[in-house]
Protein backbone atom coordinates (compact mmCIF):
# COMPACT_ATOMS: atom_id res chain seq x y z
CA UNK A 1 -228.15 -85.78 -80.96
CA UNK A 2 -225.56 -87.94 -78.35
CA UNK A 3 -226.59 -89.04 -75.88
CA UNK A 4 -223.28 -89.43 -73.00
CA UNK A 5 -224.13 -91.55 -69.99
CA UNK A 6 -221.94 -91.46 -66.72
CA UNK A 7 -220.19 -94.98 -65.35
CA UNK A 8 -222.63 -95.03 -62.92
CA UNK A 9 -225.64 -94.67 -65.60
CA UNK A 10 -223.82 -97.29 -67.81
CA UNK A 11 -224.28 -99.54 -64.73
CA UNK A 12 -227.50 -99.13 -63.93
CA UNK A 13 -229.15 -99.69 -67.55
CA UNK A 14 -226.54 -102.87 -67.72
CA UNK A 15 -228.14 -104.36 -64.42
CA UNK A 16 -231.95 -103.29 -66.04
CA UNK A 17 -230.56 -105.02 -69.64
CA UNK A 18 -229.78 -108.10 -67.96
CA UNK A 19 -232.52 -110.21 -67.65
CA UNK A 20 -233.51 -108.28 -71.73
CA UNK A 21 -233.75 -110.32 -74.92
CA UNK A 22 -232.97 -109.13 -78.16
CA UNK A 23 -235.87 -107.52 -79.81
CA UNK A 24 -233.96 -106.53 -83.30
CA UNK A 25 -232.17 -108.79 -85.36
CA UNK A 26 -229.31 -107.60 -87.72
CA UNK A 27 -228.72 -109.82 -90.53
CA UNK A 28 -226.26 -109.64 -93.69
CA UNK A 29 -228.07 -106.82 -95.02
CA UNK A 30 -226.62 -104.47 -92.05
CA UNK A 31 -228.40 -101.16 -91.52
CA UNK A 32 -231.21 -100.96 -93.86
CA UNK A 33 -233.69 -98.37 -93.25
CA UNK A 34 -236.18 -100.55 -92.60
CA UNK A 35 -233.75 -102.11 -90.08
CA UNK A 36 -233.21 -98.63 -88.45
CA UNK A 37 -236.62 -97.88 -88.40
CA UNK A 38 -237.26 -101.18 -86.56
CA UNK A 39 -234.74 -100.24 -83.77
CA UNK A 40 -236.43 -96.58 -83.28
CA UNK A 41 -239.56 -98.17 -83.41
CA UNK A 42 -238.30 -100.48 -80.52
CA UNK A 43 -236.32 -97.83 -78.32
CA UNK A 44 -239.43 -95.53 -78.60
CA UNK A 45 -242.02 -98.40 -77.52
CA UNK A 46 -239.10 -99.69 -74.32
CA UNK A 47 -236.00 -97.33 -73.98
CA UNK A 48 -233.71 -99.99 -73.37
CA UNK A 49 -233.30 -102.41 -75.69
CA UNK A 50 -230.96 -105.32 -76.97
CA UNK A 51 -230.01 -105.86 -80.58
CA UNK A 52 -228.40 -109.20 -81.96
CA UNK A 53 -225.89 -109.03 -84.95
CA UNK A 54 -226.74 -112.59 -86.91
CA UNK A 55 -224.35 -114.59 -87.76
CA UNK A 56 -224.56 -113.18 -91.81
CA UNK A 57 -223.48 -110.03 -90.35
CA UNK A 58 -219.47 -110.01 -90.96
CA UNK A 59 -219.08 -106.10 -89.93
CA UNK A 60 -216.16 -105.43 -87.19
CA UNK A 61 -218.83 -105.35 -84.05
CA UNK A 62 -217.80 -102.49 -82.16
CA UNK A 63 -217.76 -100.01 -84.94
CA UNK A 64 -220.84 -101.35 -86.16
CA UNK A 65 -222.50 -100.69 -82.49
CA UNK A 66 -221.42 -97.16 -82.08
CA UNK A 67 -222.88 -96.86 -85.65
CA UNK A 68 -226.18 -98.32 -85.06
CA UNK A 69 -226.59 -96.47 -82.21
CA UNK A 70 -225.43 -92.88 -83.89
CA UNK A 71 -228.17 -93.87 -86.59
CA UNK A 72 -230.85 -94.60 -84.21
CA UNK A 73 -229.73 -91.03 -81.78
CA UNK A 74 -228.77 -93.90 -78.66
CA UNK A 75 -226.54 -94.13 -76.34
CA UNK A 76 -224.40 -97.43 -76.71
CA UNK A 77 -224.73 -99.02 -73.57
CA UNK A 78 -222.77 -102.57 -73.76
CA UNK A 79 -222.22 -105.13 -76.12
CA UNK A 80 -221.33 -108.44 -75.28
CA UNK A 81 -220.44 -111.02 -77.67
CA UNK A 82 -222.59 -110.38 -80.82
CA UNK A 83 -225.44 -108.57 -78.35
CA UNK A 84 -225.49 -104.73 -78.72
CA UNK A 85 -227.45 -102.73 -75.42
CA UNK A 86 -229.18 -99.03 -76.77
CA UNK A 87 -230.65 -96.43 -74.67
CA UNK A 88 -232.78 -93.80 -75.92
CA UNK A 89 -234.84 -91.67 -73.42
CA UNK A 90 -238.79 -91.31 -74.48
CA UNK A 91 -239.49 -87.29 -74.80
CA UNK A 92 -242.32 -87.90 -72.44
CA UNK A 93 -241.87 -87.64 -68.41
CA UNK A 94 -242.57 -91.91 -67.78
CA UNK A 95 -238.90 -92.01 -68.51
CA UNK A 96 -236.18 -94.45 -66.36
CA UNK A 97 -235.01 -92.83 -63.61
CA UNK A 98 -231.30 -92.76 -64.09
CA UNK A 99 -228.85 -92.02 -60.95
CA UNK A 100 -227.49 -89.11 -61.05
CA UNK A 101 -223.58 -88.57 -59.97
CA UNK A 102 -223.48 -86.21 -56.22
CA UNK A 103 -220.85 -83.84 -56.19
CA UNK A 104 -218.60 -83.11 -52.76
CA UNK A 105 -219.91 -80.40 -51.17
């Protein structure tokens, strides 16, 4: 499952991630399943959430983002610094309302 946003999308959930603090903590261990589980755990209690990479974490970051968030079925939203931004839609309807692009008529 991918999830593709639009720019305008991407916009939107970085001005709702803003005032976010991490909630997942990545640490030299990388993406354990327990670590993976923790993130879906997370995106399925918030939809939007932020993800730190510790300091033991030597991966290349922006591989290692598009990665996390293929494992948890996210969309990769930002990241910023060592701060990674996922999206995941609940299945229910109490989902964000995302804008939606208006075609010319």
């Amino acid at each position: 499952m991918s999830i593709s946003l639009t720019p305008r999308q991407r916009s939107h959930l970085k001005g709702l991630a803003h005032e976010l603090s991490p909630v997942v903590l990545v640490g030299s261990d990388g993406f354990t399943p327990g670590l993976i589980s923790a993130v879906a755990q997370a995106l399925a209690d918030h939809e939007l959430i932020k993800v730190r990479l510790g300091q033991g974490f030597l991966d290349p970051r922006k591989p290692a983002a598009g990665k996390l968030a293929e494992l948890s079925e996210a969309a990769l939203v930002q990241i910023i610094g060592r701060v990674i931004t996922l999206y995941r839609p609940r299945s229910n309807d109490d989902t964000r309302k995302l804008p939606t692009i208006r075609l010319p008529a």
